[in-house]
N, C-alpha and C. Protein backbone atom coordinates (compact mmCIF):
# COMPACT_ATOMS: atom_id res chain seq x y z
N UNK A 1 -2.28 6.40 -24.37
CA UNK A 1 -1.99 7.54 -23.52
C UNK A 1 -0.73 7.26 -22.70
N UNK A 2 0.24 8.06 -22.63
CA UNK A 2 1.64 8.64 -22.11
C UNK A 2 1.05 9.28 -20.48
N UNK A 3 1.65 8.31 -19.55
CA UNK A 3 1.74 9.41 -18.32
C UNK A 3 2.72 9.13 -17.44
N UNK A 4 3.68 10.31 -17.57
CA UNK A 4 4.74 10.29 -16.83
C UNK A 4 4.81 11.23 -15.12
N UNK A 5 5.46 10.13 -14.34
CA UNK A 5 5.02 10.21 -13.08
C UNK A 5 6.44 9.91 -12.42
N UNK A 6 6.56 11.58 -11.65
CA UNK A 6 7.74 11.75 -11.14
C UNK A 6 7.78 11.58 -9.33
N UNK A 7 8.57 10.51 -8.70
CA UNK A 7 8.06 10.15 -7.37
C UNK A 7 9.11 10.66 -6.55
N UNK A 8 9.17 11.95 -6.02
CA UNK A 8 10.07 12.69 -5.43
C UNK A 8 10.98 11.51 -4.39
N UNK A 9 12.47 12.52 -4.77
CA UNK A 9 13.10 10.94 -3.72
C UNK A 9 13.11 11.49 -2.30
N UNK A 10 12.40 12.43 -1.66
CA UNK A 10 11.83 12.37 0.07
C UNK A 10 11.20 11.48 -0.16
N UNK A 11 10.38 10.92 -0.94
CA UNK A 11 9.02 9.52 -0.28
C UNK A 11 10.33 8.29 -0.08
N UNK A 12 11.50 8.03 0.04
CA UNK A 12 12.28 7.40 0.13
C UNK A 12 12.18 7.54 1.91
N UNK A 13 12.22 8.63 2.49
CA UNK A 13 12.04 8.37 3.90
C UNK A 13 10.33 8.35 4.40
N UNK A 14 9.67 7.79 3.57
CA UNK A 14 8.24 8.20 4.19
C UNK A 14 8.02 6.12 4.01
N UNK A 15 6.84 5.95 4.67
CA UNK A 15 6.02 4.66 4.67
C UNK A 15 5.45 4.32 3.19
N UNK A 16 4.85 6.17 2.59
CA UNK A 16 4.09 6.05 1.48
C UNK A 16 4.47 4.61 -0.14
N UNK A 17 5.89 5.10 0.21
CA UNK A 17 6.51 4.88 -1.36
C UNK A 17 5.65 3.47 -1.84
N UNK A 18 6.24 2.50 -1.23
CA UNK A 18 5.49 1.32 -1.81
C UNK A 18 4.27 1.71 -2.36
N UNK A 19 3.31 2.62 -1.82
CA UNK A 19 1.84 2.61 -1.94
C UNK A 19 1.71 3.46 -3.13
N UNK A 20 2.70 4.29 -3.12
CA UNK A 20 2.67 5.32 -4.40
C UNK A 20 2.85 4.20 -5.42
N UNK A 21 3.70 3.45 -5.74
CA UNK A 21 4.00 2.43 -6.81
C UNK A 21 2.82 1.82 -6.74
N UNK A 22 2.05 1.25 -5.74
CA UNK A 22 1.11 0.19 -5.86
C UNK A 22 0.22 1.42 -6.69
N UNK A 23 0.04 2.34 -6.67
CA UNK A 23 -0.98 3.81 -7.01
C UNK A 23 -0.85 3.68 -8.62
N UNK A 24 0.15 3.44 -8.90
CA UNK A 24 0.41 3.55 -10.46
C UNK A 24 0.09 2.65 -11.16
N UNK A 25 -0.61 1.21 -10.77
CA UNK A 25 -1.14 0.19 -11.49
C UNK A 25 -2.48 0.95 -11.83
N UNK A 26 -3.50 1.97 -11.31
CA UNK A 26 -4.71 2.09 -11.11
C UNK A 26 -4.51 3.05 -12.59
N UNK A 27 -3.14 3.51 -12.86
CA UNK A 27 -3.56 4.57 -14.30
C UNK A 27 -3.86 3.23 -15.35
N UNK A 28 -4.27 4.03 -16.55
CA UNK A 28 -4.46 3.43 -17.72
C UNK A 28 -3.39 3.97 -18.93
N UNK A 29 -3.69 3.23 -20.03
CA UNK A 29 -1.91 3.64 -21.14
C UNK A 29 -0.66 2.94 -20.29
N UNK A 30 0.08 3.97 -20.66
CA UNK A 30 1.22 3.57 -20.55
C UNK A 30 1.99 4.59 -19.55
N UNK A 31 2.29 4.29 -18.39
CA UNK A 31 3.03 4.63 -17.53
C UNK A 31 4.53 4.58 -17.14
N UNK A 32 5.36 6.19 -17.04
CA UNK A 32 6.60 5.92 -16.93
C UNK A 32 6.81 6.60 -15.46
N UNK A 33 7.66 5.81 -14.73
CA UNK A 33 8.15 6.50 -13.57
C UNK A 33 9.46 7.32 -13.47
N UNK A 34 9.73 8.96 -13.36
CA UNK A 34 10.97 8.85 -13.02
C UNK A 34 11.25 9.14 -11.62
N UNK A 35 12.12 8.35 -11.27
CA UNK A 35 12.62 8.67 -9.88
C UNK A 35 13.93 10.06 -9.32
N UNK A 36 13.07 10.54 -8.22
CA UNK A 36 14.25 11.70 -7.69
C UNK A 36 15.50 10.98 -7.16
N UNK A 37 16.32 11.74 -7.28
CA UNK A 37 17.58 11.35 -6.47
C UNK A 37 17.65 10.70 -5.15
N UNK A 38 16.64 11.40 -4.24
CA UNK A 38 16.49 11.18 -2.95
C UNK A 38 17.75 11.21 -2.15
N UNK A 39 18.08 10.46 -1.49
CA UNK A 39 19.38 10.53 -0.20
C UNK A 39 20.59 10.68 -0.82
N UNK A 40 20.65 9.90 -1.93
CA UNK A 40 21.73 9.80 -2.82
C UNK A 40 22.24 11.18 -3.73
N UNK A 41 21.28 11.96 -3.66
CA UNK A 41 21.66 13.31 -4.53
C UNK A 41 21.99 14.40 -3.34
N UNK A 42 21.44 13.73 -2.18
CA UNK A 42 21.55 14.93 -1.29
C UNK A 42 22.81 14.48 -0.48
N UNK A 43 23.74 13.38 -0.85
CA UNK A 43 25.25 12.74 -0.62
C UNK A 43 26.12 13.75 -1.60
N UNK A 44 25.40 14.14 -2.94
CA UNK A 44 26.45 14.27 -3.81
C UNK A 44 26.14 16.20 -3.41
N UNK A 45 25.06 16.58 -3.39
CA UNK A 45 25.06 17.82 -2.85
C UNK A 45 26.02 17.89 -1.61
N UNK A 46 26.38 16.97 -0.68
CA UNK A 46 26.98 17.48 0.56
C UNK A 46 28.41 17.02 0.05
N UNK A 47 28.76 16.67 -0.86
CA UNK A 47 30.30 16.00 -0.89
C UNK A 47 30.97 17.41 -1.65
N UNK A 48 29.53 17.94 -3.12
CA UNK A 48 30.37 18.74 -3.68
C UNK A 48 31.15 19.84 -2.93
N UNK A 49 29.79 20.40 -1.45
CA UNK A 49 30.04 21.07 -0.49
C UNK A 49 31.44 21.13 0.39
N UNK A 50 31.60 20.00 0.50
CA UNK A 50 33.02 19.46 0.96
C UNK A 50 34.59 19.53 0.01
N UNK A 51 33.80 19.02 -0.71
CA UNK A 51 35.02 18.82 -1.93
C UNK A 51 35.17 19.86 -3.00
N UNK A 52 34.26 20.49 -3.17
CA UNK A 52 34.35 21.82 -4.23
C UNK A 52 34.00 21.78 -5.80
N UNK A 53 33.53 20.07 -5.81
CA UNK A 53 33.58 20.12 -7.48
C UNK A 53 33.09 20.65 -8.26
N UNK A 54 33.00 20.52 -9.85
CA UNK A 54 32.41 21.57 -10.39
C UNK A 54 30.83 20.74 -10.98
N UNK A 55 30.24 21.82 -11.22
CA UNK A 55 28.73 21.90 -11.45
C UNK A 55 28.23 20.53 -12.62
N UNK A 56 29.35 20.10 -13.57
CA UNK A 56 29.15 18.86 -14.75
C UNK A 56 29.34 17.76 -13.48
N UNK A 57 30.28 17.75 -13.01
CA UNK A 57 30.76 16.73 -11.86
C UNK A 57 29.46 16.04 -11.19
N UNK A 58 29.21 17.33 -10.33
CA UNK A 58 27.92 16.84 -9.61
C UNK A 58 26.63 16.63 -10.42
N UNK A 59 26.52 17.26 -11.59
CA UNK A 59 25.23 16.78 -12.31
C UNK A 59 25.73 15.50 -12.61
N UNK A 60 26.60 14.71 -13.11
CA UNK A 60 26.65 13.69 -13.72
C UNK A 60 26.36 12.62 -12.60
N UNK A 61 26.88 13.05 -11.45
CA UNK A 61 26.85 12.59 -10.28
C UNK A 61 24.94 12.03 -9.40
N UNK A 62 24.26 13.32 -10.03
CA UNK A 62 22.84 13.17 -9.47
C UNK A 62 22.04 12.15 -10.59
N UNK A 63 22.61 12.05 -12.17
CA UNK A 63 22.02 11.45 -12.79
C UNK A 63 22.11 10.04 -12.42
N UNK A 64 23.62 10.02 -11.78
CA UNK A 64 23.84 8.18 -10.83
C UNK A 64 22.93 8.22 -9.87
N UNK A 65 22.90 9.07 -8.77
CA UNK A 65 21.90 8.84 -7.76
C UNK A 65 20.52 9.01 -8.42
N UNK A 66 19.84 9.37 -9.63
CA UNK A 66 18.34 8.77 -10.01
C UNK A 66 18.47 7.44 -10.28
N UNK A 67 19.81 6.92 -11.21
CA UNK A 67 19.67 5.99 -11.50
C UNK A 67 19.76 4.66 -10.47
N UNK A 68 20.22 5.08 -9.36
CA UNK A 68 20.49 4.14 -7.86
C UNK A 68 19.12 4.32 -7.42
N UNK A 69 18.05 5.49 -7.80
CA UNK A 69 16.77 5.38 -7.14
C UNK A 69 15.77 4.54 -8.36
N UNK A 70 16.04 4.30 -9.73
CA UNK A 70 15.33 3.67 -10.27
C UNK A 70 15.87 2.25 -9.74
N UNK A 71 16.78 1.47 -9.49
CA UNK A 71 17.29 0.33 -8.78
C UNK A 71 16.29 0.30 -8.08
N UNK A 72 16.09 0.83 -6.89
CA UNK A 72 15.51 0.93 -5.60
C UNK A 72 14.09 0.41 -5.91
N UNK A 73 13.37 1.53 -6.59
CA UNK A 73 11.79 1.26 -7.16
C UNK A 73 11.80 -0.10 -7.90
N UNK A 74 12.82 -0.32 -8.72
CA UNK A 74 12.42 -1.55 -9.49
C UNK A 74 12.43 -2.71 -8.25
N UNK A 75 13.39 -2.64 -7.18
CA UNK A 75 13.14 -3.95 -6.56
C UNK A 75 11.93 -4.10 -5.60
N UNK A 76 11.55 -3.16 -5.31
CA UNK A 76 10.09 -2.79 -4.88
C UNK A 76 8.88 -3.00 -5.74
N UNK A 77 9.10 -3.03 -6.74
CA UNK A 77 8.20 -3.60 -7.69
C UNK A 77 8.74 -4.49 -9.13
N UNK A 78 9.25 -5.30 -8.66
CA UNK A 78 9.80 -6.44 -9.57
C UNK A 78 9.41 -6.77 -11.20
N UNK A 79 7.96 -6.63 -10.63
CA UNK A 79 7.40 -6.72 -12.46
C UNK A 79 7.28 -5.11 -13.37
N UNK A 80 7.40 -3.84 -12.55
CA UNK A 80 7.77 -3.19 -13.41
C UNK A 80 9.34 -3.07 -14.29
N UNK A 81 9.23 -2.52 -15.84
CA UNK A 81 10.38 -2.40 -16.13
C UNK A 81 11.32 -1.19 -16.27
N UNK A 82 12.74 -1.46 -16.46
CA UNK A 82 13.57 -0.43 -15.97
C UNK A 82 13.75 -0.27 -17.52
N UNK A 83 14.00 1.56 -17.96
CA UNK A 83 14.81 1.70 -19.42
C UNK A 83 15.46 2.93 -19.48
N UNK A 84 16.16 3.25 -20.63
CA UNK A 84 16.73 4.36 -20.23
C UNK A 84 16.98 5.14 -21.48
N UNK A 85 16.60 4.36 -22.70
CA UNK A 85 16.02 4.99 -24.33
C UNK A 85 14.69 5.57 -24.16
N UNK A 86 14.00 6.50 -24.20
CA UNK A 86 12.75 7.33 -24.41
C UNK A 86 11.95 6.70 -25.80
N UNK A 87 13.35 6.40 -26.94
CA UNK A 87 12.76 5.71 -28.15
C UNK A 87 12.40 4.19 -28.17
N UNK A 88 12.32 3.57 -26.83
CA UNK A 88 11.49 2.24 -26.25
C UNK A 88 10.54 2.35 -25.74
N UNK A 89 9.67 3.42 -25.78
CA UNK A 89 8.63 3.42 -24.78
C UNK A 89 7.79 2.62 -25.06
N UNK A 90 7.64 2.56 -26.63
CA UNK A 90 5.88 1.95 -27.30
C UNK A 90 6.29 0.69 -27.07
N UNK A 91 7.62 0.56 -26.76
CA UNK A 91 7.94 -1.34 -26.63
C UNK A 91 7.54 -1.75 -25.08
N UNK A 92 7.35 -1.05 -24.35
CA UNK A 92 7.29 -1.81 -22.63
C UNK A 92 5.83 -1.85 -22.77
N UNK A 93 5.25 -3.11 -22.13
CA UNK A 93 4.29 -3.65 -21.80
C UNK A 93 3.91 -3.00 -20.62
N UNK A 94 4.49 -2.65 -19.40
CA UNK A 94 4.00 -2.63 -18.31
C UNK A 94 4.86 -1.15 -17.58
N UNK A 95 4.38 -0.76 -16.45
CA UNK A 95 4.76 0.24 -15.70
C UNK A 95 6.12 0.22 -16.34
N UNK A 96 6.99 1.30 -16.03
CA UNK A 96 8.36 1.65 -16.38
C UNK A 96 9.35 2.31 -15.67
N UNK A 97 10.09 2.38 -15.06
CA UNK A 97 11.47 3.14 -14.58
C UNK A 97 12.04 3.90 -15.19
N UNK A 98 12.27 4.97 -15.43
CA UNK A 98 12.98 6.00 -16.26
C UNK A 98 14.25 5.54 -15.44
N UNK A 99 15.48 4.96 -16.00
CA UNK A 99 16.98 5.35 -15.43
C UNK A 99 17.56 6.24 -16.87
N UNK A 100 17.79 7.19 -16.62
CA UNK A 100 18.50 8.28 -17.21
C UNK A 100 19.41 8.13 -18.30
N UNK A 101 19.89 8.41 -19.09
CA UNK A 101 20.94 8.43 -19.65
C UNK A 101 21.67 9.27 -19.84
N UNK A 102 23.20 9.28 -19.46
CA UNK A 102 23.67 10.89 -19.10
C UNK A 102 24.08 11.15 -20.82
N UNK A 103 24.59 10.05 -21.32
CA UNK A 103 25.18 10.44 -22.83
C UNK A 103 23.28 11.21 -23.41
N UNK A 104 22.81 10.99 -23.37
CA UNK A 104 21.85 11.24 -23.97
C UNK A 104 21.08 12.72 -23.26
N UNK A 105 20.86 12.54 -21.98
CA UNK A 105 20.91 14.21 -21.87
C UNK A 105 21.82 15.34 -22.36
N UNK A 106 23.18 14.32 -22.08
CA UNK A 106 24.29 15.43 -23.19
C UNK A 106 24.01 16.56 -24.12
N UNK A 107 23.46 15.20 -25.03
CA UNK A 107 23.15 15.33 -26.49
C UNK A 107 22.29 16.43 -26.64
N UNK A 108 21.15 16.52 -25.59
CA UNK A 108 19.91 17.34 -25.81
C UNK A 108 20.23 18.41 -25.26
N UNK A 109 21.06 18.96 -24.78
CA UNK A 109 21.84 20.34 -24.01
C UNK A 109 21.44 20.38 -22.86
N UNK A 110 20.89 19.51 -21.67
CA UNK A 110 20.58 19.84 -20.32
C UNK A 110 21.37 20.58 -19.52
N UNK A 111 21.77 21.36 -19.17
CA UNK A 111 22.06 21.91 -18.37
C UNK A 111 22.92 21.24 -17.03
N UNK A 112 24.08 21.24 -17.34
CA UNK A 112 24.75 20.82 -15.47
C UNK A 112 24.78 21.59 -14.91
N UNK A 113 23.59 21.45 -13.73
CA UNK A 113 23.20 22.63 -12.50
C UNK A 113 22.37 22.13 -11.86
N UNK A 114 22.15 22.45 -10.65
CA UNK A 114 21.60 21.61 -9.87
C UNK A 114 20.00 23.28 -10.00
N UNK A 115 20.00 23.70 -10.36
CA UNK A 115 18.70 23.85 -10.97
C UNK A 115 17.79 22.80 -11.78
N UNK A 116 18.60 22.48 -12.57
CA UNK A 116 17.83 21.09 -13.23
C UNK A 116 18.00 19.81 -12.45
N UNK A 117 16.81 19.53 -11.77
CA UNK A 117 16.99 17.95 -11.07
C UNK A 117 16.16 17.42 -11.59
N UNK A 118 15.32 16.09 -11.23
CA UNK A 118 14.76 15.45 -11.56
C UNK A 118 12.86 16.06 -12.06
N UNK A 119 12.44 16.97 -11.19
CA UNK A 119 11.20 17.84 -11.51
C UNK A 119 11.76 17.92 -13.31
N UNK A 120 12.84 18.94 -13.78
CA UNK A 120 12.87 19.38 -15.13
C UNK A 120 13.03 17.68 -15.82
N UNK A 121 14.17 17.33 -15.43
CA UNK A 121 13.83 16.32 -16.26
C UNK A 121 13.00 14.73 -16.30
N UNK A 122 11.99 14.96 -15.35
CA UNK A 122 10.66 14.49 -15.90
C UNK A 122 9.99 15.71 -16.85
N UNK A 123 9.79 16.33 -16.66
CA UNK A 123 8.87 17.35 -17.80
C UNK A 123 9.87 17.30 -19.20
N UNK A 124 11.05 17.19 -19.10
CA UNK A 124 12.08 16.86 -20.56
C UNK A 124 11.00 15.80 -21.26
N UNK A 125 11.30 14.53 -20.25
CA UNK A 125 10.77 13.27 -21.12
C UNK A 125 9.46 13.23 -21.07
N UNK A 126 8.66 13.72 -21.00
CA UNK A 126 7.28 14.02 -20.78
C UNK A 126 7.29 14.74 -22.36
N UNK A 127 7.64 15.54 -22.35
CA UNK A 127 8.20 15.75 -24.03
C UNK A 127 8.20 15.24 -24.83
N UNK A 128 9.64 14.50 -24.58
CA UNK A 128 10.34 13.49 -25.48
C UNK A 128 9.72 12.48 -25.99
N UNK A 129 8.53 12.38 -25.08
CA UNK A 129 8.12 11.01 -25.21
C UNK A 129 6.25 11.27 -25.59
N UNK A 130 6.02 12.75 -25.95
CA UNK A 130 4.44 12.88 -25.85
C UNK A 130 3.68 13.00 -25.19
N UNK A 131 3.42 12.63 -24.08
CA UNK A 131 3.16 12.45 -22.65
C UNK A 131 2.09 13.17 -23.01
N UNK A 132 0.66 12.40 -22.24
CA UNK A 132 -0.67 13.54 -22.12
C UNK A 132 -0.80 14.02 -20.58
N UNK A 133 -0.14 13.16 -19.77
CA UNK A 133 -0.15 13.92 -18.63
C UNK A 133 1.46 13.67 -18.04
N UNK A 134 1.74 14.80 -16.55
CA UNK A 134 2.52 14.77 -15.95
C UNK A 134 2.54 14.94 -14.42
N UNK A 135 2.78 13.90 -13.87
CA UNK A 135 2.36 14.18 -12.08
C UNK A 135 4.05 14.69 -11.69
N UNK A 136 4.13 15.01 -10.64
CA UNK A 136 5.13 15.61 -9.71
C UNK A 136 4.68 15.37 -8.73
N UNK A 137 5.16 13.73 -8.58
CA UNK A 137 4.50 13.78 -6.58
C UNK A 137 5.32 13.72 -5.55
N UNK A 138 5.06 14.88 -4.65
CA UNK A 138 6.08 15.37 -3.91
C UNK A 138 5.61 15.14 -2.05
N UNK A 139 6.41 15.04 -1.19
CA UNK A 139 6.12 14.65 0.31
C UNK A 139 5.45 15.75 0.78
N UNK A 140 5.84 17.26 0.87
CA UNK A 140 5.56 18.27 1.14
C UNK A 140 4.20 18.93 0.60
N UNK A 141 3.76 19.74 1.54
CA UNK A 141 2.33 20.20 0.77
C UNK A 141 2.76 21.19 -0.21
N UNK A 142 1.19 20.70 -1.09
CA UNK A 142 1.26 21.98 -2.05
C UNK A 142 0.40 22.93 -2.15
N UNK A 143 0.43 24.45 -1.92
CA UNK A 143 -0.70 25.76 -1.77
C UNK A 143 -1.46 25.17 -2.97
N UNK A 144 -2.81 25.05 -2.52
CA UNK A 144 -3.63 24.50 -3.68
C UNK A 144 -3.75 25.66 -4.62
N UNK A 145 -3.45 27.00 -4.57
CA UNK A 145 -3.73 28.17 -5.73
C UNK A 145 -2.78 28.41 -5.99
N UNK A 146 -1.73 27.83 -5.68
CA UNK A 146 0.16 28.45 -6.67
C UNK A 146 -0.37 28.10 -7.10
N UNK A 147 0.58 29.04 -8.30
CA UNK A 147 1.69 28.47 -9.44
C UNK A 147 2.40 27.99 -9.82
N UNK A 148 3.16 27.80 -11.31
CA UNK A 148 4.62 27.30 -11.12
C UNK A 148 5.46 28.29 -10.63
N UNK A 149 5.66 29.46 -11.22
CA UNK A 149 6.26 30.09 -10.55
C UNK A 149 6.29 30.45 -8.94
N UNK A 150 5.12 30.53 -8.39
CA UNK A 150 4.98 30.52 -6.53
C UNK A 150 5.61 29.37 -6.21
N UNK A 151 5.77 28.06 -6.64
CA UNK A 151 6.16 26.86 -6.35
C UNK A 151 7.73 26.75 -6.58
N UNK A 152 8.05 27.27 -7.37
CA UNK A 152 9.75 27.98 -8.08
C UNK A 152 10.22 28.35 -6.57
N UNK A 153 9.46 29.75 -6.11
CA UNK A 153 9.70 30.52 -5.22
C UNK A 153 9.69 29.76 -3.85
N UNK A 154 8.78 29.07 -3.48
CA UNK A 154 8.93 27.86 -2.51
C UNK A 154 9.81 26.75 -2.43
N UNK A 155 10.85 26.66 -3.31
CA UNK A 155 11.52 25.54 -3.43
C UNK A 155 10.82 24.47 -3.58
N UNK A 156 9.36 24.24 -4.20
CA UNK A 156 8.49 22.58 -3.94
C UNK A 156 9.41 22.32 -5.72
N UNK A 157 9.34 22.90 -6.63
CA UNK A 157 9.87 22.71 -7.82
C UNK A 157 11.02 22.98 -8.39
N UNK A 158 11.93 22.39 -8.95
CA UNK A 158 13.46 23.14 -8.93
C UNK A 158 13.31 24.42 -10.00
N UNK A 159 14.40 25.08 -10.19
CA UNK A 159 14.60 26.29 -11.09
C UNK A 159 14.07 26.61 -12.23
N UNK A 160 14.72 24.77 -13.08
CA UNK A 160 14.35 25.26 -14.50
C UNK A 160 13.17 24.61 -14.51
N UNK A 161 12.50 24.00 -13.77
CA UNK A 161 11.52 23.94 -14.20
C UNK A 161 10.51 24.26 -15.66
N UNK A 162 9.89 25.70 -15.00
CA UNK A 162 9.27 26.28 -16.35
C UNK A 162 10.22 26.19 -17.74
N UNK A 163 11.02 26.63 -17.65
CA UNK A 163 11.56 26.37 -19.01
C UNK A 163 11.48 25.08 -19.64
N UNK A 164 11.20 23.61 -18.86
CA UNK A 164 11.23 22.75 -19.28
C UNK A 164 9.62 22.28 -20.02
N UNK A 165 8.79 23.11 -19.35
CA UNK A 165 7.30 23.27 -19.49
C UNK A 165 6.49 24.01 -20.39
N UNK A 166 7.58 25.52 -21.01
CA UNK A 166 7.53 26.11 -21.71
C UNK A 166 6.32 25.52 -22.75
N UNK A 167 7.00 24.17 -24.24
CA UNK A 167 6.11 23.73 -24.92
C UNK A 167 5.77 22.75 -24.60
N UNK A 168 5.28 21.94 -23.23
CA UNK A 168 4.68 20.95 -23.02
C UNK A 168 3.42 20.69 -23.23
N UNK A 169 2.82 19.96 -23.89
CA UNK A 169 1.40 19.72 -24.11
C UNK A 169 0.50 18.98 -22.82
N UNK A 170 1.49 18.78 -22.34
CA UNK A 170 0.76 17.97 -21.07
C UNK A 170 0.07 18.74 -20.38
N UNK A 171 -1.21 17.39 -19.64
CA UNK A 171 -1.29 18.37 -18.18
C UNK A 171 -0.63 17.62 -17.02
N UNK A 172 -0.34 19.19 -16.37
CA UNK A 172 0.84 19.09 -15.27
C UNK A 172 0.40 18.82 -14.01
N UNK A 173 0.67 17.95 -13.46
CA UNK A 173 0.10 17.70 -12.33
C UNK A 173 1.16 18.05 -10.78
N UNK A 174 1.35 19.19 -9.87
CA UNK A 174 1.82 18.71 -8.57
C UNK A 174 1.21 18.50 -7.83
N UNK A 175 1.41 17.58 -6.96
CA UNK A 175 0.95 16.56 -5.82
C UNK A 175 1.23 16.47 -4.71
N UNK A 176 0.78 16.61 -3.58
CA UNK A 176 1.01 15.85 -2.38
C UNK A 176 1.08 14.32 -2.62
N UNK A 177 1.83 13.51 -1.99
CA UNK A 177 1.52 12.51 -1.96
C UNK A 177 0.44 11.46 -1.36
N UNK A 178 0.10 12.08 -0.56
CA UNK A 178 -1.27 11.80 0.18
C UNK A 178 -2.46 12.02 -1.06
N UNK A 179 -2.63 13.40 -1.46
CA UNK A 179 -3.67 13.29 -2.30
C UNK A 179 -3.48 12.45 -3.70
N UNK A 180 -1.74 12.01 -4.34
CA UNK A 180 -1.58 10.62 -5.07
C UNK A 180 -2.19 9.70 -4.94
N UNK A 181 -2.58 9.42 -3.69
CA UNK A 181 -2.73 8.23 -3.54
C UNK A 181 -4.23 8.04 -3.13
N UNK A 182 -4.45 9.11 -3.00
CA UNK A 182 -6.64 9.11 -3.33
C UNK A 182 -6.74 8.99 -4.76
N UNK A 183 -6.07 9.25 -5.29
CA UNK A 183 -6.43 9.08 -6.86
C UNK A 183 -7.03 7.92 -7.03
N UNK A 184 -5.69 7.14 -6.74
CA UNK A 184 -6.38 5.66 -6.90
C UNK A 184 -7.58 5.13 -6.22
């Protein structure tokens, strides 16, 4: 079993984070983490603001700041591993780091827009990779009777979301992070 587990980069300013990682030893299978941008995407959101660049610019830009937040998680948890081929999964032994690959989202037509952040593309590789489940654990509460779409409309999920969910077989999980961490 595939379960990919997306750890919003607000828990970057919360106490939780460590505990969310410690949370992810308690699944079973095979576990992938991808990490949000966190501070680092919300640098490249305020620079484009400043500077004007265009929409490939700053996406290529947020795929560095996930990949500066998979850094982050990996040194926080040392024995998980970091990858960034989807076609290595069945090879990692242990928890995992999604760091991105921008040539490789290329390839698959993602979208440069900051509609697509890290929410769509965890549900991409959740895909890509089979995945029987998918968490989205996020700092902010979530209306326990939305939707995706009510959640669209709330800003808790980015744009493209659904489209990325469209043929997902998974089940989708959003989260508080508080209730993440009763799981375990």
């Amino acid at each position: 079993m595939i379960t990919v587990i997306k750890l919003g980069g607000s828990l970057l300013s919360t106490p939780v984070l460590p505990l969310c990682l410690d949370a992810i030893r308690c699944f079973s299978g095979q576990v992938l983490i991808v990490p949000g941008g966190g501070v680092f995407a919300d640098q490249v959101r305020a620079a484009q603001v400043q500077w004007g660049f265009d929409e490939v610019t700053a996406h290529r830009m947020a795929i560095l700041a996930m990949q500066q937040m998979a850094l982050l998680l990996k040194s926080l948890q040392p024995e998980f591993e970091l990858f960034n081929n989807p076609d290595r999964v069945k090879e990692l032994s242990h928890p995992a780091i999604w760091s991105p690959n921008q040539f490789e989202l290329d390839q698959a037509g993602i979208a440069a827009s900051w509609d697509v952040t890290s929410d769509s593309l965890a549900a991409w590789l959740a895909n890509r990779v089979t995945a029987e489940a998918l968490f989205l654990v996020k700092s902010c509460q979530i209306p326990a009777e939305a939707n995706f779409s009510e959640l669209q409309q709330l800003g808790v999920i980015d744009a493209g979301f659904l489209q990325f969910t469209r043929n997902l077989p998974a089940k989708i999980t959003i989260i508080n992070k508080d209730h993440f961490l009763s799981l375990a």
